[in-house]
PDB file of N, CA and C in Angstrom:
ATOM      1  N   UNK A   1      27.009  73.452 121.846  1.00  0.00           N
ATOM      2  CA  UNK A   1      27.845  73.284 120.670  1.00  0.00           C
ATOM      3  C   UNK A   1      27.715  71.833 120.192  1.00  0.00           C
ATOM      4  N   UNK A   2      27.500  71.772 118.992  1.00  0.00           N
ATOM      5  CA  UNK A   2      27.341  70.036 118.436  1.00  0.00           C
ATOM      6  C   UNK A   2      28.388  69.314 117.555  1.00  0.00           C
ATOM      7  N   UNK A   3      29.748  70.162 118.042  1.00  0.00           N
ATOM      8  CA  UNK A   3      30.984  69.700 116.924  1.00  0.00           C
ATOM      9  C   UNK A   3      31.516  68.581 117.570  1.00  0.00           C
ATOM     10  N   UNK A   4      31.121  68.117 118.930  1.00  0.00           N
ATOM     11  CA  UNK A   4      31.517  67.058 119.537  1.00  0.00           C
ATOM     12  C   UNK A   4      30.423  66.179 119.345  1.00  0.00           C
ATOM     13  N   UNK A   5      29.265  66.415 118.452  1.00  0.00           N
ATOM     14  CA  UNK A   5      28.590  64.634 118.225  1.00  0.00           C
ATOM     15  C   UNK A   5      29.691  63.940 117.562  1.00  0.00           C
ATOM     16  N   UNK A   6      29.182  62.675 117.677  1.00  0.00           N
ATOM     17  CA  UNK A   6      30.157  61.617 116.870  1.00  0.00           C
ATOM     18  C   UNK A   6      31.443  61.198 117.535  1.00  0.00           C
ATOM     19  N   UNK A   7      31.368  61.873 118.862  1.00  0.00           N
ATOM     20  CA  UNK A   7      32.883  61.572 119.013  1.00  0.00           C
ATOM     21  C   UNK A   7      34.174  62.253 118.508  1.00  0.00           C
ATOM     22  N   UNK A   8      33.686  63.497 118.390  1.00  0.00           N
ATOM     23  CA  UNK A   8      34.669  64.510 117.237  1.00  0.00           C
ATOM     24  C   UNK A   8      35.083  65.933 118.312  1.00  0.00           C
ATOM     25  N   UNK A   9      36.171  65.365 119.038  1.00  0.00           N
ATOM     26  CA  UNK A   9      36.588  66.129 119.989  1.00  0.00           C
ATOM     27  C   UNK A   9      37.081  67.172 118.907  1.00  0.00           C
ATOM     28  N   UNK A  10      38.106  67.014 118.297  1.00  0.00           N
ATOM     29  CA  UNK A  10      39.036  67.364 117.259  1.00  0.00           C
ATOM     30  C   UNK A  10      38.859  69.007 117.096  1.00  0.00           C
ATOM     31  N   UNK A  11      37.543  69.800 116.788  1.00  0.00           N
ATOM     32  CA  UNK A  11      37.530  70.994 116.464  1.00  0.00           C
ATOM     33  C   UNK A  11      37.040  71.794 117.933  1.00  0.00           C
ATOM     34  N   UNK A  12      37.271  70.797 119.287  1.00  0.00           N
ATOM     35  CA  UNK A  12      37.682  71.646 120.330  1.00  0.00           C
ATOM     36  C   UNK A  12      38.514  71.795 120.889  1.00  0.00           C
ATOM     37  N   UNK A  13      39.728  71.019 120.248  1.00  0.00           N
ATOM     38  CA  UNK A  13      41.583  71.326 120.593  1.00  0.00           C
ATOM     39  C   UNK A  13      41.842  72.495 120.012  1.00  0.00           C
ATOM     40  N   UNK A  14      41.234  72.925 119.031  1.00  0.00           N
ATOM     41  CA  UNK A  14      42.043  74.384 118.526  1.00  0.00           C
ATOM     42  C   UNK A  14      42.392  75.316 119.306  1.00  0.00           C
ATOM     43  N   UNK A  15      41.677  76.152 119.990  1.00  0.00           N
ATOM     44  CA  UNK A  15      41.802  76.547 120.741  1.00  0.00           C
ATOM     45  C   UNK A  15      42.552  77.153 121.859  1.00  0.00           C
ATOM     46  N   UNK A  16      42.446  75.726 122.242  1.00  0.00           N
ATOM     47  CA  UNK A  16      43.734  75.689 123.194  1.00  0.00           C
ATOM     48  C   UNK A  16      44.927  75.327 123.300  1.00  0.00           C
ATOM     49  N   UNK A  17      45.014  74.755 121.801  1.00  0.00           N
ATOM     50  CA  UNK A  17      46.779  74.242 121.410  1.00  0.00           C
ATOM     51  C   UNK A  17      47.348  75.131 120.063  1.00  0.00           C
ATOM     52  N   UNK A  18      46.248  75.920 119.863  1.00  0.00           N
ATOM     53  CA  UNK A  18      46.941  76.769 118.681  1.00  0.00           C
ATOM     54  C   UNK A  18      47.831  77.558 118.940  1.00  0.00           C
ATOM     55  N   UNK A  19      48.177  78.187 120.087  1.00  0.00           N
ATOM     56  CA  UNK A  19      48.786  79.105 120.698  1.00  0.00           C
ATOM     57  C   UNK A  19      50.401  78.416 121.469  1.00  0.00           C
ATOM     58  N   UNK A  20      50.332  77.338 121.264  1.00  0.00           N
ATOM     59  CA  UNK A  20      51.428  76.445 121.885  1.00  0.00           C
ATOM     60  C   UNK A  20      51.962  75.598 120.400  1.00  0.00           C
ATOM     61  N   UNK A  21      51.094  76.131 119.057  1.00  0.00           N
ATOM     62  CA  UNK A  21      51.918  75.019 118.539  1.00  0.00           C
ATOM     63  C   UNK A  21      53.320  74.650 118.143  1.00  0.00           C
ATOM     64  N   UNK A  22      53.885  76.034 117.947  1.00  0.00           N
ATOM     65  CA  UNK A  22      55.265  76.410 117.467  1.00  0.00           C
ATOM     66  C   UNK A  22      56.101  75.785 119.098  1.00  0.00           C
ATOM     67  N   UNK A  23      55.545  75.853 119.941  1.00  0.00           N
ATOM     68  CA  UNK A  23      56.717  74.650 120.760  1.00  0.00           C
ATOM     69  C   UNK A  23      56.224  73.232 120.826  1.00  0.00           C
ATOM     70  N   UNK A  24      55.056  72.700 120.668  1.00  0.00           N
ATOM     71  CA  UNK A  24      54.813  71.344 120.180  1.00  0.00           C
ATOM     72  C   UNK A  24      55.572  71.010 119.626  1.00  0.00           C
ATOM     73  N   UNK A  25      55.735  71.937 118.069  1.00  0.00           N
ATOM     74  CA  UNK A  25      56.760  71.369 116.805  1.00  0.00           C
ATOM     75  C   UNK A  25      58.056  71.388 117.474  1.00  0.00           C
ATOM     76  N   UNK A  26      58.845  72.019 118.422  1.00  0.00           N
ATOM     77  CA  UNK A  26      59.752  72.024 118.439  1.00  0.00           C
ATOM     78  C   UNK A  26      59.763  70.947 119.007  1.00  0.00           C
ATOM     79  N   UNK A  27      59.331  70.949 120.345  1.00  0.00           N
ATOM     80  CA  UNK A  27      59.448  69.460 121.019  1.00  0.00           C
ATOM     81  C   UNK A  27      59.801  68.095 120.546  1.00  0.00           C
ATOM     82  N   UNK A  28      58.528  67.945 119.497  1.00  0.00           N
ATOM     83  CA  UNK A  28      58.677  66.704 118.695  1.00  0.00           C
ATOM     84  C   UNK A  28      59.921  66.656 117.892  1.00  0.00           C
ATOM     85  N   UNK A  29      60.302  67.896 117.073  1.00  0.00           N
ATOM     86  CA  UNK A  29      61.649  68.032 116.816  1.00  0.00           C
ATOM     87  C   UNK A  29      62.931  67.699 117.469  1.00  0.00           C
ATOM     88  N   UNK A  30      62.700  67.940 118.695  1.00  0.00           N
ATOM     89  CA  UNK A  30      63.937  67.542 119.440  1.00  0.00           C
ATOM     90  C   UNK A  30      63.676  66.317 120.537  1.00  0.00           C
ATOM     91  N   UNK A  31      62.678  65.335 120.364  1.00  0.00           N
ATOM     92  CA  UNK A  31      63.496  64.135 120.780  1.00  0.00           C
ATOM     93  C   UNK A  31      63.304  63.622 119.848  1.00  0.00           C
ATOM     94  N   UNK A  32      63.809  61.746 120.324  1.00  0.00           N
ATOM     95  CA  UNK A  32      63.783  61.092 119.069  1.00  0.00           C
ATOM     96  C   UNK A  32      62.851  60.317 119.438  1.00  0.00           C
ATOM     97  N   UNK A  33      62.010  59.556 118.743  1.00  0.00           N
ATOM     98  CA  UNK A  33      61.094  59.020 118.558  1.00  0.00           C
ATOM     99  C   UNK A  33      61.390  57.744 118.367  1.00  0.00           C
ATOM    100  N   UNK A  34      61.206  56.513 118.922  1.00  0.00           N
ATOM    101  CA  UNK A  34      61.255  55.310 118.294  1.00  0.00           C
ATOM    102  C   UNK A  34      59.901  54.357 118.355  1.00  0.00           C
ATOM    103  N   UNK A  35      59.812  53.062 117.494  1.00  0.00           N
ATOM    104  CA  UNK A  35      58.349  52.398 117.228  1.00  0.00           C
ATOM    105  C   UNK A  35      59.203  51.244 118.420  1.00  0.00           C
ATOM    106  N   UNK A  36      57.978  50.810 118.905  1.00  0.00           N
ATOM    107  CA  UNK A  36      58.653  49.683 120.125  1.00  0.00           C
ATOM    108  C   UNK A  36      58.602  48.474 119.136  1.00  0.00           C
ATOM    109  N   UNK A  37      57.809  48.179 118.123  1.00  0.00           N
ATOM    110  CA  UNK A  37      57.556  46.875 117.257  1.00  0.00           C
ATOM    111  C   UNK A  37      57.392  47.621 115.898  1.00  0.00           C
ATOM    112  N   UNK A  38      57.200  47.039 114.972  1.00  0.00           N
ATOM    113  CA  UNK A  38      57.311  47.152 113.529  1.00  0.00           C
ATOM    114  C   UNK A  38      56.089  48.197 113.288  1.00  0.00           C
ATOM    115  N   UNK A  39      55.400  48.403 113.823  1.00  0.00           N
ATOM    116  CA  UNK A  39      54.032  48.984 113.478  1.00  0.00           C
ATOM    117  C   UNK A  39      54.701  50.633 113.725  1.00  0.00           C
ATOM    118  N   UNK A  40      55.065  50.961 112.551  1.00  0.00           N
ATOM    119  CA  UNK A  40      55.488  52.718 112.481  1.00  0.00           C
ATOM    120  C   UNK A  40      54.128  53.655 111.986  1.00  0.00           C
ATOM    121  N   UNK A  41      52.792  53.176 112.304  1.00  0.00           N
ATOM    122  CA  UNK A  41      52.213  54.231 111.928  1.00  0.00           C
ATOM    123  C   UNK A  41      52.315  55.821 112.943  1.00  0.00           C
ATOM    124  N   UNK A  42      52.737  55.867 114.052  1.00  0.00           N
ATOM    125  CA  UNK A  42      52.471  56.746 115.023  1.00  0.00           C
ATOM    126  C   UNK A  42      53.875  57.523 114.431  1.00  0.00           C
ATOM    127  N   UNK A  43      54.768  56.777 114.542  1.00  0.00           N
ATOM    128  CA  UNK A  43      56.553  57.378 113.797  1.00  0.00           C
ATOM    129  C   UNK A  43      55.589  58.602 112.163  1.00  0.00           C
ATOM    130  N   UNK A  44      55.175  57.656 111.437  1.00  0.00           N
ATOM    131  CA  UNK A  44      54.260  58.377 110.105  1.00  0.00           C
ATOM    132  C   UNK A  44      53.810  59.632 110.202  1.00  0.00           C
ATOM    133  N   UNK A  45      52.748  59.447 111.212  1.00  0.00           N
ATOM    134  CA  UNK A  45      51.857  60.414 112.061  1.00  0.00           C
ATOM    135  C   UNK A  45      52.502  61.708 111.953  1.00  0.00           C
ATOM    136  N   UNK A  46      54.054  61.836 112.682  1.00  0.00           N
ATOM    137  CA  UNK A  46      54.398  62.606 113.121  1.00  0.00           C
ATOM    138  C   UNK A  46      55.250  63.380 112.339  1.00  0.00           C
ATOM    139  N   UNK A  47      55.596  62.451 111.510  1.00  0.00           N
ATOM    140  CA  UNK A  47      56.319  62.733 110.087  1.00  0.00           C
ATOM    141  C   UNK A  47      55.932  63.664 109.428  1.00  0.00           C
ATOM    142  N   UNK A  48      54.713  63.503 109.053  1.00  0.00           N
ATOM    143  CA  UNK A  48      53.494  63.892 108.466  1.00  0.00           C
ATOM    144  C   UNK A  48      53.088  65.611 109.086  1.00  0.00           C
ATOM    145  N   UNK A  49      52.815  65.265 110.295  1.00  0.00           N
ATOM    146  CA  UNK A  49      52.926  66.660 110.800  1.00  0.00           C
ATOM    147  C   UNK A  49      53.726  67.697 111.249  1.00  0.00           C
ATOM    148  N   UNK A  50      55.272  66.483 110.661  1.00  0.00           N
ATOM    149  CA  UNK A  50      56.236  67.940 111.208  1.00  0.00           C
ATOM    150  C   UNK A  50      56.371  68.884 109.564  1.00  0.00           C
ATOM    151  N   UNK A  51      55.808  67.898 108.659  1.00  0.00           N
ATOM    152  CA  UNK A  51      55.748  68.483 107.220  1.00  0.00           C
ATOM    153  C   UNK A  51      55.125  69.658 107.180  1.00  0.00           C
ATOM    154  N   UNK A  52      54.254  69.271 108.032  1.00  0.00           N
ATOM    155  CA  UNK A  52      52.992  70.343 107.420  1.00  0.00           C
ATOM    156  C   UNK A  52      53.081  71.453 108.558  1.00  0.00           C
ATOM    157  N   UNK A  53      54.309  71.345 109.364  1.00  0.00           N
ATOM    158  CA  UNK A  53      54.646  72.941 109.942  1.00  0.00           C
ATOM    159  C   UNK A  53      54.291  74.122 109.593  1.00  0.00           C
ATOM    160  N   UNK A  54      54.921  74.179 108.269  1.00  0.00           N
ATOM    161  CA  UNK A  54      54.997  76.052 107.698  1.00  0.00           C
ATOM    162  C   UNK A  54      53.275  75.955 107.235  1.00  0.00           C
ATOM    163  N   UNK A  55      52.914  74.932 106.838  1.00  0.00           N
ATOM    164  CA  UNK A  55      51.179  75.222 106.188  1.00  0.00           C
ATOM    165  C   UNK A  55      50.681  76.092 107.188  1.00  0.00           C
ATOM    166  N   UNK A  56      50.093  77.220 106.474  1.00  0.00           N
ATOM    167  CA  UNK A  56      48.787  78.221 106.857  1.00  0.00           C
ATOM    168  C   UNK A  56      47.948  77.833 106.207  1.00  0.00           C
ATOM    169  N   UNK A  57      47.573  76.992 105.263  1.00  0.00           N
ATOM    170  CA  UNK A  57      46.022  76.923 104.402  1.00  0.00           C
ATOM    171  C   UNK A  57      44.815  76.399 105.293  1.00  0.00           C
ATOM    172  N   UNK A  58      43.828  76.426 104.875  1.00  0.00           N
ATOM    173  CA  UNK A  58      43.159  76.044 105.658  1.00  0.00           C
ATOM    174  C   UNK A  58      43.034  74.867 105.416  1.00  0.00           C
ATOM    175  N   UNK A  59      43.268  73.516 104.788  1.00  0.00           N
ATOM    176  CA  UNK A  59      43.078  72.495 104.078  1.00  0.00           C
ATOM    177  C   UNK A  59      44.900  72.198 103.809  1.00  0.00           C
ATOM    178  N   UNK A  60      45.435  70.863 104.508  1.00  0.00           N
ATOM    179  CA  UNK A  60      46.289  70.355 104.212  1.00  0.00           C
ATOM    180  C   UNK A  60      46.124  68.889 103.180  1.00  0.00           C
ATOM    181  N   UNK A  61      47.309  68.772 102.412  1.00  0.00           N
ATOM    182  CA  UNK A  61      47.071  67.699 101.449  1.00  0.00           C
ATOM    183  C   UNK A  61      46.985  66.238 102.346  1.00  0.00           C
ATOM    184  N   UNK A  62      46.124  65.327 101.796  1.00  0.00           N
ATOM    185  CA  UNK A  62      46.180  64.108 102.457  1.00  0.00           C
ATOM    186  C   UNK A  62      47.398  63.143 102.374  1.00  0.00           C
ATOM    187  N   UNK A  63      48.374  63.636 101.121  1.00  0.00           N
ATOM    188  CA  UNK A  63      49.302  62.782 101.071  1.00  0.00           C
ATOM    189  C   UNK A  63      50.587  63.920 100.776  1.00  0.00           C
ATOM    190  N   UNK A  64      51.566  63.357 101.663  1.00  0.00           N
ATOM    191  CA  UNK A  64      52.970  64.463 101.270  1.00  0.00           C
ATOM    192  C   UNK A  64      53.891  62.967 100.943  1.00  0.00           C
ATOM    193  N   UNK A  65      54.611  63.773 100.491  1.00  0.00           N
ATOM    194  CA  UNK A  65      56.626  62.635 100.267  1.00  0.00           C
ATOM    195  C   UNK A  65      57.297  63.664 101.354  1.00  0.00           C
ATOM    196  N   UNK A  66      57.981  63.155 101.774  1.00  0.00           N
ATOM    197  CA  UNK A  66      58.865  62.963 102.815  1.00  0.00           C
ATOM    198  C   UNK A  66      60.260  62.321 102.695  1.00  0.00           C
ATOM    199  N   UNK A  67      61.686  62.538 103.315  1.00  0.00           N
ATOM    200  CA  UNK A  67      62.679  61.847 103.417  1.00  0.00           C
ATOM    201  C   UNK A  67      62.526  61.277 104.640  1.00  0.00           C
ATOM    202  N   UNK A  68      62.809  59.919 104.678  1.00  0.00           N
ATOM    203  CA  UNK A  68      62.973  59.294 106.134  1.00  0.00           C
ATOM    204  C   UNK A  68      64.590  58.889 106.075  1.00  0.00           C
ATOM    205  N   UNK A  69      65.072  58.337 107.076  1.00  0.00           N
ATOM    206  CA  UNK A  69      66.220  57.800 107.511  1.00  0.00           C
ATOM    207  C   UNK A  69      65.651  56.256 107.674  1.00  0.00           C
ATOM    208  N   UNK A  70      66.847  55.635 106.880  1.00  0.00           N
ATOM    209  CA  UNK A  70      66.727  54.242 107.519  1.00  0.00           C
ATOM    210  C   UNK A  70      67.231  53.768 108.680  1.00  0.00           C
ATOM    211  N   UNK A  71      67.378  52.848 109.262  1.00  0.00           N
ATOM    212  CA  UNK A  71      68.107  52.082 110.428  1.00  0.00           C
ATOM    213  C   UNK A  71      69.732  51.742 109.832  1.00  0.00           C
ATOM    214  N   UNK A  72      70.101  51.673 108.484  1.00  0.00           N
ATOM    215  CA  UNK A  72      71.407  51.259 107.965  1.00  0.00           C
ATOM    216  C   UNK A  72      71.619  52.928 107.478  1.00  0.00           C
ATOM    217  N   UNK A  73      71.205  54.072 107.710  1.00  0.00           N
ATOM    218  CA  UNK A  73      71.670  55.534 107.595  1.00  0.00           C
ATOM    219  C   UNK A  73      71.245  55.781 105.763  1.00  0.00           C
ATOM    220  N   UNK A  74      70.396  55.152 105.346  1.00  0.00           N
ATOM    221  CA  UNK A  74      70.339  55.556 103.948  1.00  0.00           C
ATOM    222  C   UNK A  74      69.162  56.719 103.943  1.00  0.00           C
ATOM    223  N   UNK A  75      68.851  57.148 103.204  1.00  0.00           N
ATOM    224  CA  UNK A  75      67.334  57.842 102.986  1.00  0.00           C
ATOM    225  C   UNK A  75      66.800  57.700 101.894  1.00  0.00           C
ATOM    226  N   UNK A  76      65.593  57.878 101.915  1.00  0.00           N
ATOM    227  CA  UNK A  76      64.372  56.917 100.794  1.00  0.00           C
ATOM    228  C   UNK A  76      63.154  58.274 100.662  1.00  0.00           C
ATOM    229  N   UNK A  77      62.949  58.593  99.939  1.00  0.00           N
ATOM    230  CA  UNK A  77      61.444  59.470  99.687  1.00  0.00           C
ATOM    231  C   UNK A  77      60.206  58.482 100.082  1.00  0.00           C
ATOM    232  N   UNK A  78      59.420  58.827 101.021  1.00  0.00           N
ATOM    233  CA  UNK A  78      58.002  58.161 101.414  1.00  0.00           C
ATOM    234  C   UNK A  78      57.313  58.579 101.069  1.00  0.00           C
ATOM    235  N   UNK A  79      55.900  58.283 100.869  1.00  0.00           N
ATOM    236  CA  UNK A  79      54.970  58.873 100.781  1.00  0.00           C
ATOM    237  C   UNK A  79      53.603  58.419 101.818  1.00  0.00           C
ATOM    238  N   UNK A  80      53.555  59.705 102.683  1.00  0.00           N
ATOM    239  CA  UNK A  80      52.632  59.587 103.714  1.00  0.00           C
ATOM    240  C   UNK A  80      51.139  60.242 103.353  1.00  0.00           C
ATOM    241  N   UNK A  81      49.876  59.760 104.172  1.00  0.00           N
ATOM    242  CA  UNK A  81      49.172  59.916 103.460  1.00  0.00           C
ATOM    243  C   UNK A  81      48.066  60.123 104.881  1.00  0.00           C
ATOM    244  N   UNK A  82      46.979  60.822 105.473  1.00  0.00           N
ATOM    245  CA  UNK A  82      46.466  61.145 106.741  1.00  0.00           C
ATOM    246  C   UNK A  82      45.438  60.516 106.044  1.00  0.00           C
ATOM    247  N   UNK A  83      44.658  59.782 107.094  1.00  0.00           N
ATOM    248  CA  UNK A  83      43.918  59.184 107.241  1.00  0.00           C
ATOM    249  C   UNK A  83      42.531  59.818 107.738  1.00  0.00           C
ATOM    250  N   UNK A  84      41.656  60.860 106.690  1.00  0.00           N
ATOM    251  CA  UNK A  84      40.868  61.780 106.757  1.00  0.00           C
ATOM    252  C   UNK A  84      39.646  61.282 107.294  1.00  0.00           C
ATOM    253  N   UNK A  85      39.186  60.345 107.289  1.00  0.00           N
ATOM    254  CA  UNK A  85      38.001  58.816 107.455  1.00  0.00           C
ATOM    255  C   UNK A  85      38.226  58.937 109.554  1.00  0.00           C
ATOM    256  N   UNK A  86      39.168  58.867 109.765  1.00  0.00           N
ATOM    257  CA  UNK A  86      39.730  58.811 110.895  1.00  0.00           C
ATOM    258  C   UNK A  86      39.324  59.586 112.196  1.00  0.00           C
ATOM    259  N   UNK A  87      39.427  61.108 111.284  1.00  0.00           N
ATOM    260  CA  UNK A  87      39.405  62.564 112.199  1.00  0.00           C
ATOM    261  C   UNK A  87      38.143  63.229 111.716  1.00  0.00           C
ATOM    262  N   UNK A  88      37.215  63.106 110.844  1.00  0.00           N
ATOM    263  CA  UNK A  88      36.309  63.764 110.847  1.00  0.00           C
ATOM    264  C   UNK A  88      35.443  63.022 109.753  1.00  0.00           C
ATOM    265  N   UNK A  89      33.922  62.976 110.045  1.00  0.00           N
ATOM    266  CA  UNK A  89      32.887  62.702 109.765  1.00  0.00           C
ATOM    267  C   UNK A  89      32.506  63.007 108.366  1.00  0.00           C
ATOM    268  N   UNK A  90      32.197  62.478 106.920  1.00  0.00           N
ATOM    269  CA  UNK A  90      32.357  62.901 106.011  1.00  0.00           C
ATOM    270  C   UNK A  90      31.261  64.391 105.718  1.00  0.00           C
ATOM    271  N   UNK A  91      30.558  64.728 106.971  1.00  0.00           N
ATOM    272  CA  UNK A  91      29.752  66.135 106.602  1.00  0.00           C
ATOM    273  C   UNK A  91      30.703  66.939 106.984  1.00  0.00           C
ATOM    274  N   UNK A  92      32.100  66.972 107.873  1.00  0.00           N
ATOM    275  CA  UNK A  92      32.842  67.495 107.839  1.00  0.00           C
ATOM    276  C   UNK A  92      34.430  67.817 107.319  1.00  0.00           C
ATOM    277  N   UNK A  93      34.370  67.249 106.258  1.00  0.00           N
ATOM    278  CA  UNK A  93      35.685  66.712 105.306  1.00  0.00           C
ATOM    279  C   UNK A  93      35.468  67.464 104.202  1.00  0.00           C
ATOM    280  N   UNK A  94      36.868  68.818 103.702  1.00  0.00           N
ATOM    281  CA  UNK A  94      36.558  69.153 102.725  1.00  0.00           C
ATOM    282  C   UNK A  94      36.221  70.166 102.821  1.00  0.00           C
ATOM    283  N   UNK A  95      36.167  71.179 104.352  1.00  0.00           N
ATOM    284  CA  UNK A  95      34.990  72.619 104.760  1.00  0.00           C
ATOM    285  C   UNK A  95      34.063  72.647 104.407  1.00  0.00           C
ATOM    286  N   UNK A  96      33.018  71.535 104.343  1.00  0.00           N
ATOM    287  CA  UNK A  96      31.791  71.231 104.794  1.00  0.00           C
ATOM    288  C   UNK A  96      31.145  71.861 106.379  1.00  0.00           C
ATOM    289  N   UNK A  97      30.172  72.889 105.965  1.00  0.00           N
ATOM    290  CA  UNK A  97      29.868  73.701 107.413  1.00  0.00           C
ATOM    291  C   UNK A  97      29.440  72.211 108.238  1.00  0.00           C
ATOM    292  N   UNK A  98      29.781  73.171 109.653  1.00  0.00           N
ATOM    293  CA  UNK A  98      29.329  72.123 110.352  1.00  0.00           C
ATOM    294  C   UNK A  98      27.729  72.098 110.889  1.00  0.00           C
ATOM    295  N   UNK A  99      27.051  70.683 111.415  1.00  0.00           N
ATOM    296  CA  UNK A  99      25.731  70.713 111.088  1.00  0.00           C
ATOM    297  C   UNK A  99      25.051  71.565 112.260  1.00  0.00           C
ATOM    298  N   UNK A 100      24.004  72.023 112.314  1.00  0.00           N
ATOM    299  CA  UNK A 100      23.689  72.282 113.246  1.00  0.00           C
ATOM    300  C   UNK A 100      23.673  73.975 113.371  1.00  0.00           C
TER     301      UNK A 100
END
């Protein structure tokens, strides 16, 4: 199988976490999460993917809005945005078959 050149584990987790994801989500749902220093991209991350729960498409948007909570209890609309460059190789971005 050649979906792992590049360093692209990514399309051999399916598999085996598709079947567990509906308690993943819950999990992450029920604790709380905090950033140890200012750097909230991982807090984002997760944000991001508790959004995209109900999605069945095959293709999620790169950028959602979101409500966050502040630290003083207010809430603010965000806008989060996945970092596609990141997780897959641009021959595979987009359902681009894979090579090989």
């Amino acid at each position: 199988m050649s979906a792992h050149h590049g360093n692209n584990y990514l399309p051999l987790l399916d598999p085996h976490y598709r079947s567990h994801r509906s308690a993943l989500f819950t999990l992450v749902e029920s604790i709380d999460l905090e950033s140890t220093n200012a750097d909230r991209s991982v807090l984002d991350a997760v944000e991001y993917l508790k959004a995209q729960r109900n999605a069945r498409a095959a293709f999620v948007s790169e950028r959602i809005t979101v409500e966050q909570q502040a630290p003083d209890g207010t809430t603010a609309m965000v806008t989060l945005s996945a970092d596609v460059d990141a997780f897959a190789s641009g021959a595979r971005q987009r359902g681009s078959p894979a090579p090989g």
